[in-house]
Protein backbone atom coordinates (compact mmCIF):
# COMPACT_ATOMS: atom_id res chain seq x y z
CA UNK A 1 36.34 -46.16 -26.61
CA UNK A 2 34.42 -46.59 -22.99
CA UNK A 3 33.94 -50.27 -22.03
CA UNK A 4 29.80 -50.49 -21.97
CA UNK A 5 29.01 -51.34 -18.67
CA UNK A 6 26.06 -54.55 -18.21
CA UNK A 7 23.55 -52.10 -17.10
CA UNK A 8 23.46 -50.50 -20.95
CA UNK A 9 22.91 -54.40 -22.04
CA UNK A 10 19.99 -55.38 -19.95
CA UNK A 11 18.47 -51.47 -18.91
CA UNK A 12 18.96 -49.65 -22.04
CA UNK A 13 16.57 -47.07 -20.64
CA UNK A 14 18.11 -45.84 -17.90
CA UNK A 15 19.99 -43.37 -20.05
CA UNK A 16 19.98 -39.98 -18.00
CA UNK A 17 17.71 -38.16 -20.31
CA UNK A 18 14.99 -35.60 -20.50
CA UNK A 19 13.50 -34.15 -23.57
CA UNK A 20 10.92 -31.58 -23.12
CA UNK A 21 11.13 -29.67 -25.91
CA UNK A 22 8.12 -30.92 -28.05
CA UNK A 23 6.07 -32.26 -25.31
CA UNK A 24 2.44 -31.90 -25.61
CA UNK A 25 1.32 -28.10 -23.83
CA UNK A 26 -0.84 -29.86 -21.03
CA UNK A 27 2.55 -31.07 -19.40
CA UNK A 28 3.54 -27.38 -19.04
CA UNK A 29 -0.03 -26.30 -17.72
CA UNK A 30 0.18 -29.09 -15.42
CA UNK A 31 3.66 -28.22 -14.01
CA UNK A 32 2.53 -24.28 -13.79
CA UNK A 33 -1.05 -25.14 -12.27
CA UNK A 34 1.02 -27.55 -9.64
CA UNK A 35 3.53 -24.09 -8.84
CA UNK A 36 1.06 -21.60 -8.48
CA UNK A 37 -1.27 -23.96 -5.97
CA UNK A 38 1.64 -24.79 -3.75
CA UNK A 39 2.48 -21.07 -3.42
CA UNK A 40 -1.33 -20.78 -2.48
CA UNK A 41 -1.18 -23.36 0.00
CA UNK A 42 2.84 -22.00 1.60
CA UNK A 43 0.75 -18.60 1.95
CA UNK A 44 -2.18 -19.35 3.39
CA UNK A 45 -3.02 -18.20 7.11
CA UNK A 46 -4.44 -20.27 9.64
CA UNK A 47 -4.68 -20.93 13.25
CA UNK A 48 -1.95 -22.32 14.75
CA UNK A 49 -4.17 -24.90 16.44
CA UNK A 50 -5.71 -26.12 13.09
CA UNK A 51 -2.17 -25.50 11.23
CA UNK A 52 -0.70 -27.99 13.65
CA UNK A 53 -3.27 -30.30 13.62
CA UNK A 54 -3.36 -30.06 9.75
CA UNK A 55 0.22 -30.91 9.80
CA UNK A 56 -0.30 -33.83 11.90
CA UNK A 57 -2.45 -35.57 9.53
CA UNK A 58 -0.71 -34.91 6.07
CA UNK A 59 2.07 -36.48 8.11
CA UNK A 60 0.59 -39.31 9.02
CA UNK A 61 -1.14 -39.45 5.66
CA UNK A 62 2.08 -39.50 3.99
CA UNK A 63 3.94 -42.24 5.87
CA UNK A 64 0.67 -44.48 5.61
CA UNK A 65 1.03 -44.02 2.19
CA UNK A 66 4.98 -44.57 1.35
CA UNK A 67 4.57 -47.91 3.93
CA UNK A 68 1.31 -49.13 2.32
CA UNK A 69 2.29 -49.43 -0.99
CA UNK A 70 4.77 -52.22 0.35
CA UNK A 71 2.07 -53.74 2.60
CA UNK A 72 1.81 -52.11 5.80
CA UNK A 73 -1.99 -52.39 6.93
CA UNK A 74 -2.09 -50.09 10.04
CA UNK A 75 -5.07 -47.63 9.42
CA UNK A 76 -4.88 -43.58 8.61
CA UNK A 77 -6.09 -43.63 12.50
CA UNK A 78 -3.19 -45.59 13.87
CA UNK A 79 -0.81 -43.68 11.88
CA UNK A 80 -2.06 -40.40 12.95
CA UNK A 81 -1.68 -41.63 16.43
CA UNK A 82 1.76 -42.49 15.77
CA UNK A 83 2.55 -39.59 14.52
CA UNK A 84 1.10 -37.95 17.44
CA UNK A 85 2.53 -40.80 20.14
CA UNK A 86 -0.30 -41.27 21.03
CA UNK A 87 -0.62 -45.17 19.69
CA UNK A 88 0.69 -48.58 21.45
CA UNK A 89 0.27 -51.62 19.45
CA UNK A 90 0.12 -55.11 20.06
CA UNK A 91 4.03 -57.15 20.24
CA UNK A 92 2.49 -58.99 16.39
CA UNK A 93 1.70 -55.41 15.07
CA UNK A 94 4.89 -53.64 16.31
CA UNK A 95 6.72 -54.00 13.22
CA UNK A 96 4.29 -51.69 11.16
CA UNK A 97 4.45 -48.88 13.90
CA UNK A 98 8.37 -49.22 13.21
CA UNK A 99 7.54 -49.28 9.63
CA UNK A 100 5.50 -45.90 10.03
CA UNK A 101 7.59 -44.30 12.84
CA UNK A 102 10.77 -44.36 10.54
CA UNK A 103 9.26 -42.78 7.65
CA UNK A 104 7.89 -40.48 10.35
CA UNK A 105 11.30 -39.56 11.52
CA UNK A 106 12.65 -39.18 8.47
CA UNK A 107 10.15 -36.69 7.36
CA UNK A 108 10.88 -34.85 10.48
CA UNK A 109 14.22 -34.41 9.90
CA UNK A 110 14.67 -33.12 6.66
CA UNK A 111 13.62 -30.10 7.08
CA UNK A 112 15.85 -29.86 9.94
CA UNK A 113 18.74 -30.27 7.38
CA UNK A 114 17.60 -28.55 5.05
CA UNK A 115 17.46 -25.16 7.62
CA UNK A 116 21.05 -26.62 8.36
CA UNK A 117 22.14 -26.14 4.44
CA UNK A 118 23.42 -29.72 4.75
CA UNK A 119 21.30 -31.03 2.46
CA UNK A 120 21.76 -28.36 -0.36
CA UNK A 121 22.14 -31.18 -2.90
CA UNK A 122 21.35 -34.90 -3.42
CA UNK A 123 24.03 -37.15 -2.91
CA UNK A 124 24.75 -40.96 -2.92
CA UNK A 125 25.37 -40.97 1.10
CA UNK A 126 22.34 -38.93 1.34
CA UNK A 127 20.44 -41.73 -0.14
CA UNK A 128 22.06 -44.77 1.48
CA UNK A 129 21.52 -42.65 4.60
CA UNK A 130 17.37 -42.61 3.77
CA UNK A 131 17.31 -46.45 3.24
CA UNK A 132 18.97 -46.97 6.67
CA UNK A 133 16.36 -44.63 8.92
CA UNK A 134 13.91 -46.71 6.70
CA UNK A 135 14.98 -50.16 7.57
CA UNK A 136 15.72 -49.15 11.49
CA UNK A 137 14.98 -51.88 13.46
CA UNK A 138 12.93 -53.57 11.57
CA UNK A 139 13.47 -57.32 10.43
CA UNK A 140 14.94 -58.23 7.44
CA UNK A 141 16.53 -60.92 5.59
CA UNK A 142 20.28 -61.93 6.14
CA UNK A 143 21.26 -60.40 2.75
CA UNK A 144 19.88 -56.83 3.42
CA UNK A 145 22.07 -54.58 5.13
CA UNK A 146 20.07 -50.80 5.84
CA UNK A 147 22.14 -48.35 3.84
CA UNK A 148 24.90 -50.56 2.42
CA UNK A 149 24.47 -50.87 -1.58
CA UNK A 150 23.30 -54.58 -2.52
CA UNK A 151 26.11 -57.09 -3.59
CA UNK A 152 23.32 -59.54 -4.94
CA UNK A 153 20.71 -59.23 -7.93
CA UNK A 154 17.38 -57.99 -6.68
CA UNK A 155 13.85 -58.29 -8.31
CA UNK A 156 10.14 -56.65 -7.36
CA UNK A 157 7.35 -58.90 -9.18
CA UNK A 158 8.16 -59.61 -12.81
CA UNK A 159 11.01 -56.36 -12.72
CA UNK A 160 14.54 -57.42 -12.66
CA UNK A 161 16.90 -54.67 -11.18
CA UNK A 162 20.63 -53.59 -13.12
CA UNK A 163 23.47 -55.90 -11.91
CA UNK A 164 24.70 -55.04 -8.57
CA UNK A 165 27.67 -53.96 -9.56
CA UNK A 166 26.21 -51.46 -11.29
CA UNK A 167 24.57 -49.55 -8.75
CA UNK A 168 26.89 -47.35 -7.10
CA UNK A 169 28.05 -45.90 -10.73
CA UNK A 170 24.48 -45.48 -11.34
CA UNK A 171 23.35 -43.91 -8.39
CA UNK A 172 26.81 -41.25 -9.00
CA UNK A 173 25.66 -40.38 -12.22
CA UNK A 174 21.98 -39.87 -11.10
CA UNK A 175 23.02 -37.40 -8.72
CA UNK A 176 25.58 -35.35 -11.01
CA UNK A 177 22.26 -35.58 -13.31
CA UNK A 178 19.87 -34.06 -10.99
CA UNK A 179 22.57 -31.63 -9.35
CA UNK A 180 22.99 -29.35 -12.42
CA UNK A 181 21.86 -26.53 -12.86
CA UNK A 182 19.74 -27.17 -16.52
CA UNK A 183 16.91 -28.88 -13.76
CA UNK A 184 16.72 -25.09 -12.23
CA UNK A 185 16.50 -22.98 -15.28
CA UNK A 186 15.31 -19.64 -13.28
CA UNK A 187 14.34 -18.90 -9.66
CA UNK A 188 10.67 -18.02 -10.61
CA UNK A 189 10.46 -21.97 -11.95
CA UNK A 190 11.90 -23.06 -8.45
CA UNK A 191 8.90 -25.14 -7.65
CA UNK A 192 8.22 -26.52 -10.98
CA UNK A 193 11.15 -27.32 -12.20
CA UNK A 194 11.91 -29.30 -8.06
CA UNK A 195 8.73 -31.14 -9.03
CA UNK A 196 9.85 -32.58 -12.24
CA UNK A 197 12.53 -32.95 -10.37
CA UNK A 198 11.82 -34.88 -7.56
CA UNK A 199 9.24 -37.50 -9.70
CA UNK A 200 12.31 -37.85 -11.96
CA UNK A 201 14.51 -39.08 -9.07
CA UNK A 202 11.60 -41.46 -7.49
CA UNK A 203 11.71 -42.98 -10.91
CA UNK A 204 15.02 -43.77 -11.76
CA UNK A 205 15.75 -44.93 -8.33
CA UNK A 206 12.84 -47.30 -8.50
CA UNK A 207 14.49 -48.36 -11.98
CA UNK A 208 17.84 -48.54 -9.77
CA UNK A 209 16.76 -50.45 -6.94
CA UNK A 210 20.18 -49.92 -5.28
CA UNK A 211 19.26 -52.13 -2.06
CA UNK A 212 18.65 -55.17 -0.70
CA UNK A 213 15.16 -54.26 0.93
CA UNK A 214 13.24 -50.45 1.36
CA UNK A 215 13.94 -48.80 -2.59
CA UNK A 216 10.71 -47.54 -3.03
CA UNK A 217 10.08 -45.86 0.50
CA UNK A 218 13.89 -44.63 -0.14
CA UNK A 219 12.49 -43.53 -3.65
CA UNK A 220 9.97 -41.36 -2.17
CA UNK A 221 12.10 -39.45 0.67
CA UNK A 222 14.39 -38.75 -1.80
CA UNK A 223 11.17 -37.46 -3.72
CA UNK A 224 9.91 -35.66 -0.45
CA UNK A 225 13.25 -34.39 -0.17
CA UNK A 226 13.90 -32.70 -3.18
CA UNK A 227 10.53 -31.80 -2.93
CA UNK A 228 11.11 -29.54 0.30
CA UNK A 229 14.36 -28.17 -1.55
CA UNK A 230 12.06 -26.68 -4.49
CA UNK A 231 10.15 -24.78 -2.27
CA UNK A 232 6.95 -26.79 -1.87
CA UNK A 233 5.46 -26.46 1.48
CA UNK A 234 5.54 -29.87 3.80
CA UNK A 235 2.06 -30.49 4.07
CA UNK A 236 1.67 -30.58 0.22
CA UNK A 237 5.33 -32.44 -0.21
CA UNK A 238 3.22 -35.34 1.05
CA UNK A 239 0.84 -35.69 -1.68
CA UNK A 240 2.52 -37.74 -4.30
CA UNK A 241 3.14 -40.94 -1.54
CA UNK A 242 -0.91 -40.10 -0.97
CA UNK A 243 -1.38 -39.84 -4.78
CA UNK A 244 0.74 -43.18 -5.22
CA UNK A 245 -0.70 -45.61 -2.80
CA UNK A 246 -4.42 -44.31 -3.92
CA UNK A 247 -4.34 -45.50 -7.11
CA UNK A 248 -1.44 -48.58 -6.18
CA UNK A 249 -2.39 -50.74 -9.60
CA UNK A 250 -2.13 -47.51 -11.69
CA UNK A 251 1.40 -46.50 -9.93
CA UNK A 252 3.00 -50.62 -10.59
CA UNK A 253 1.47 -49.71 -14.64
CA UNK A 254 3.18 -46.84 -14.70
CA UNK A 255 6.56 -47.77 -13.47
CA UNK A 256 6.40 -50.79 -15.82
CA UNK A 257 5.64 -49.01 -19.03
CA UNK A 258 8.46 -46.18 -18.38
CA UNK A 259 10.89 -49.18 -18.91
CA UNK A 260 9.10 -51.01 -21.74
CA UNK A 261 8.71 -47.46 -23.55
CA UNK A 262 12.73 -47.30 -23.66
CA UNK A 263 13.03 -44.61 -20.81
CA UNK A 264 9.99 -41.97 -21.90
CA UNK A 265 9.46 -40.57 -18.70
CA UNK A 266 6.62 -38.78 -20.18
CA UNK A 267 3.27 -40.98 -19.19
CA UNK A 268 4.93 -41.18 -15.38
CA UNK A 269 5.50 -37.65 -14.89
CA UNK A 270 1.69 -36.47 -16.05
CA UNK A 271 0.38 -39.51 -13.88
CA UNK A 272 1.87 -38.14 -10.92
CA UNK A 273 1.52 -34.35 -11.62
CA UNK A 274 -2.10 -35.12 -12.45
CA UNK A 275 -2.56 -37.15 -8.59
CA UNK A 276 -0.13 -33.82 -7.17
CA UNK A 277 -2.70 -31.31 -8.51
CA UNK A 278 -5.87 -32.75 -7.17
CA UNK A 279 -4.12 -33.39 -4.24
CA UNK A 280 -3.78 -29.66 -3.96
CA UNK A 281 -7.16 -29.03 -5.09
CA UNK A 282 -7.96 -31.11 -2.16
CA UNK A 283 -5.77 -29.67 0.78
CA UNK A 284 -6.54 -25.91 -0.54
CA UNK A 285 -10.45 -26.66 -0.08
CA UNK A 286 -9.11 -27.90 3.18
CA UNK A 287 -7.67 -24.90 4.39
CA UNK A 288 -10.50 -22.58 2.29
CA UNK A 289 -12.62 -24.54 5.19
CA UNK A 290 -10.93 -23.63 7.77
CA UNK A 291 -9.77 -19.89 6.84
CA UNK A 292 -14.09 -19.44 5.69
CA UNK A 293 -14.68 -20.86 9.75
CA UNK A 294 -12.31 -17.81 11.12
CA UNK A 295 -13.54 -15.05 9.08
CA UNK A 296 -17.37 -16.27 8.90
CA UNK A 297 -17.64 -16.50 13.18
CA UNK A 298 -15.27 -13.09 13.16
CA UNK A 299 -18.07 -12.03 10.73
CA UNK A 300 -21.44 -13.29 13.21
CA UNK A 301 -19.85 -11.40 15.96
CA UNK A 302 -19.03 -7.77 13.90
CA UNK A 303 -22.64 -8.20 13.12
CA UNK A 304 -23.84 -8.59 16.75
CA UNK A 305 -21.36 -6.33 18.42
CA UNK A 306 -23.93 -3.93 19.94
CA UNK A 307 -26.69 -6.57 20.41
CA UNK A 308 -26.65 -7.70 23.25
CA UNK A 309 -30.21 -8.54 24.41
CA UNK A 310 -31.47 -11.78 25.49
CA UNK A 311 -33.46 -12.22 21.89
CA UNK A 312 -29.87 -10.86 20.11
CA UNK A 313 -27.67 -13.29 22.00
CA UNK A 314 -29.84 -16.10 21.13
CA UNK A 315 -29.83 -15.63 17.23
CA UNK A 316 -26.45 -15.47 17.66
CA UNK A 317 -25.75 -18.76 19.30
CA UNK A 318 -28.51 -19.87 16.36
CA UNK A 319 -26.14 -19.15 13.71
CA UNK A 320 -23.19 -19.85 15.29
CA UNK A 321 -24.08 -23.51 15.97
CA UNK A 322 -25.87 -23.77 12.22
CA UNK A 323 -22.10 -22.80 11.07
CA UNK A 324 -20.85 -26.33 12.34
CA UNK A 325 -23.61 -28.24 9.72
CA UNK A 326 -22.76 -29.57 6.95
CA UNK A 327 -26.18 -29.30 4.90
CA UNK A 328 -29.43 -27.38 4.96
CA UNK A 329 -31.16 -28.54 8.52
CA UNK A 330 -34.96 -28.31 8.05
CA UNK A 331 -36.45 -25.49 10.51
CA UNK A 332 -38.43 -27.46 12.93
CA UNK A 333 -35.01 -29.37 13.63
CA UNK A 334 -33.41 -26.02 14.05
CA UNK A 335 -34.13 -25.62 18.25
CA UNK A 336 -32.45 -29.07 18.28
CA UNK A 337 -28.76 -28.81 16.35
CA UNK A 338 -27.20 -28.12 19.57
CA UNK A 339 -28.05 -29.22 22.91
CA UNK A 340 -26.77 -25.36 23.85
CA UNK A 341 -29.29 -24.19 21.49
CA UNK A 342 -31.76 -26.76 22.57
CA UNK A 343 -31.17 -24.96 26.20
CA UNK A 344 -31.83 -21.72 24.55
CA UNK A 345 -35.51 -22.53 22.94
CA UNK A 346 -36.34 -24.82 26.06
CA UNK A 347 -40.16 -23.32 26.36
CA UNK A 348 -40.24 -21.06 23.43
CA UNK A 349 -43.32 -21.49 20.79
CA UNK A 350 -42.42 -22.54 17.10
CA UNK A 351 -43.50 -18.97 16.34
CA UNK A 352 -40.13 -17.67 17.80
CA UNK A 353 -37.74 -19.65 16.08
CA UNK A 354 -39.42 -18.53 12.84
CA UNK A 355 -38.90 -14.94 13.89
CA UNK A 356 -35.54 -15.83 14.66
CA UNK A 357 -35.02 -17.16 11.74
CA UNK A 358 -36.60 -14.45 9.92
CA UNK A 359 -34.13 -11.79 11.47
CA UNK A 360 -31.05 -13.89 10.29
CA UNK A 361 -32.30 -13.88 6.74
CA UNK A 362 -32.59 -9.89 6.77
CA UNK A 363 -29.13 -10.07 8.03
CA UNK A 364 -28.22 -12.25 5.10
CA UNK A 365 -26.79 -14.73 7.79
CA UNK A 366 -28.65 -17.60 6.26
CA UNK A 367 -30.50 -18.70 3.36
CA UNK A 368 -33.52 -20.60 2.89
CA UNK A 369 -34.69 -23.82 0.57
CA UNK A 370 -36.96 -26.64 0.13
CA UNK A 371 -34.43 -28.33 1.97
CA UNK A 372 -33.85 -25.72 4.86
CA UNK A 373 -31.53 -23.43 6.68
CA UNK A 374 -28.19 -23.08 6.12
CA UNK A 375 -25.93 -20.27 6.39
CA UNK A 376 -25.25 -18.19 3.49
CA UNK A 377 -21.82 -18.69 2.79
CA UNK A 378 -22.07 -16.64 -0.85
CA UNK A 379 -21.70 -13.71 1.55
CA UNK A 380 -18.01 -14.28 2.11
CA UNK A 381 -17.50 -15.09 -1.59
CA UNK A 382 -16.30 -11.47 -2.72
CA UNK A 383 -14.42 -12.18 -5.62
CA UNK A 384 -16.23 -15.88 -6.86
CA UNK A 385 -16.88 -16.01 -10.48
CA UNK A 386 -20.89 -15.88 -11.94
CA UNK A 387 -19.66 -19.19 -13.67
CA UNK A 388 -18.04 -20.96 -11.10
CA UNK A 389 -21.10 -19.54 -8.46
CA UNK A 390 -23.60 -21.01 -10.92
CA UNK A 391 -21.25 -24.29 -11.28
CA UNK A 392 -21.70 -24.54 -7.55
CA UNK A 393 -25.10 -23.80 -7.45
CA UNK A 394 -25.59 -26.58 -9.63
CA UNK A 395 -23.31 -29.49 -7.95
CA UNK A 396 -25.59 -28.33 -4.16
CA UNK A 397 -28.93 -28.82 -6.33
């Protein structure tokens, strides 16, 4: 008979299971809603210009997140400036750059090994390796050493973590859990199944706690890691740290009643599926936004191709500049959104704008309201639903 070991006496729940099999049906749409949106966003065309910059601030979103959730105050701002090296802060702030710039780096790299194939699987190394680019020079207490296992008994709030000398044989048989082949049941599940996954891992490390400072920014480049490995595209691999540090309270309640529930994983895995998918909801109206910009300016000029008048050239610039507002702009502010525009009605009568506006209408360029002019972005919407068109139709009203 196998000696128990003391973590089965005081963590009972950390027991290397996963029963899915009569899970309520909303965890499945979840997981398949979460799949097909990441394939949206991995496929979606943009710029490279606004793809970069896009990348720059899920980035910087990301490591805000993973380093504010342990109590790093630096701003979304700063963060994207460090991201961008673009940021110098003050000797008494330093220590949060570092704090930022190592998640940063970390992010950076993975990919980079994952190209490499060196990072096929998760490993132990491979984790103690996270929790040193974590803790890079940054100042810690005597007992912490980055990327060495802890030899003392560790505790976050009212959580106790498993005896130290528990935590190597725990971390082993996390990775020989998460390695086989029952979490990757067919290629066309890659992505789901690497998202169950990877908020699996986050969780049982956090449970874990295998070192002396950094576990739960190690938890979540693990999490970005096998994240990446699934298939899900960088920008949205940031989301969950996002999702996390949004709703901080509801992330600590969560953590808390996995172990007080005896290991259900359950609750935790629809909290942060349910965070991932509006994420996604989020970043895909992000980069609807800036794919609609593209085609709606390539669509103003198809229009005006053989115009090219002094009166055509003008209603151009009119609806070109009226692309860049946000809401309806009442038509005796119209000669003023722009000070290019402004240049462009500089002597005309009211009576011309009106005419210009007019014209656009015909075109279906814009639409008018009680409010005012805006463009008519319905005219782009090929394929958009009667219910979801009146759904929007409502929400603008």
């Amino acid at each position: 008979m196998t000696e128990k070991r003391p973590y089965q006496e005081t963590h009972p729940w950390i027991n290397f299971q996963l029963d899915l099999r009569e899970r309520d049906y909303t965890l499945w749409f979840q997981l398949g809603e979460v799949q097909a949106k990441c394939e949206q966003v991995a496929g979606a065309l943009l710029l490279p210009e606004d793809g970069e910059r896009l990348h720059h601030v899920y980035l910087a979103k990301g490591a805000l997140a993973t380093t504010a959730i342990e109590g790093n105050t630096l701003s979304e701002e700063d963060a994207l400036g460090l991201v961008r090296g673009e940021l110098e802060l003050p000797p008494s702030k330093e220590y949060l750059g570092q704090e930022i710039r190592n998640i940063v780096k970390a992010c950076n790299k993975i990919p980079e090994g994952i190209l490499s194939g060196d990072l096929a699987k998760l490993t132990v190394d491979r984790i103690m390796d996270l929790n040193t680019m974590v803790l890079h020079d940054l100042p810690l207490k005597d007992e912490v050493s980055p990327g060495l296992i802890r030899v003392h008994d560790v505790g976050v709030g009212r959580y106790r973590g498993p005896p130290h000398q528990d935590c190597e044989h725990l971390l082993k048989r996390l990775c020989s859990w998460l390695n086989v082949e029952s979490f990757l049941p067919n290629a066309e599940l890659r992505i789901a199944s690497g998202v169950l996954k990877s908020i699996v891992a986050h969780l049982y490390l956090a449970w874990i706690h295998p070192f002396g400072d950094g576990n739960g920014r190690t938890a979540r480049l693990v999490e970005f890691q096998l994240l990446l490995l699934s298939g899900v595209p960088t920008a949205a691999a940031h989301l969950l740290s996002t999702h996390y540090n949004m709703t901080r309270r509801e992330y600590y309640r969560q953590l808390d009643l996995a172990s007080k529930s005896g290991g259900d994983v359950i609750p935790f895995i629809q909290y942060a599926l349910q965070g991932l998918r509006d994420g996604l909801n989020e970043q895909l109206q992000t980069i609807r936004a800036q794919q609609f910009h593209v085609f709606w300016i390539n669509h103003v000029h198809n229009l005006f191709r053989q115009k090219e008048g002094s009166t055509d050239l003008r209603r151009r610039q009119l609806i070109i500049d009226l692309t860049e507002e946000t809401e309806p702009v009442p038509i005796v502010r119209l000669r003023y959104i722009s000070p290019r525009t402004a240049e462009a009605y500089a002597g005309k009568t009211d009576n011309t704008i009106r005419r210009d506006d007019n014209a656009l209408e015909k075109m279906e360029l814009i639409r008018r309201s009680d409010e005012g002019v805006e463009i008519n972005r319905e005219r782009m919407s090929a394929f958009l639903s009667p219910v979801i068109a009146s759904e929007e139709t409502k929400e603008s009203s």
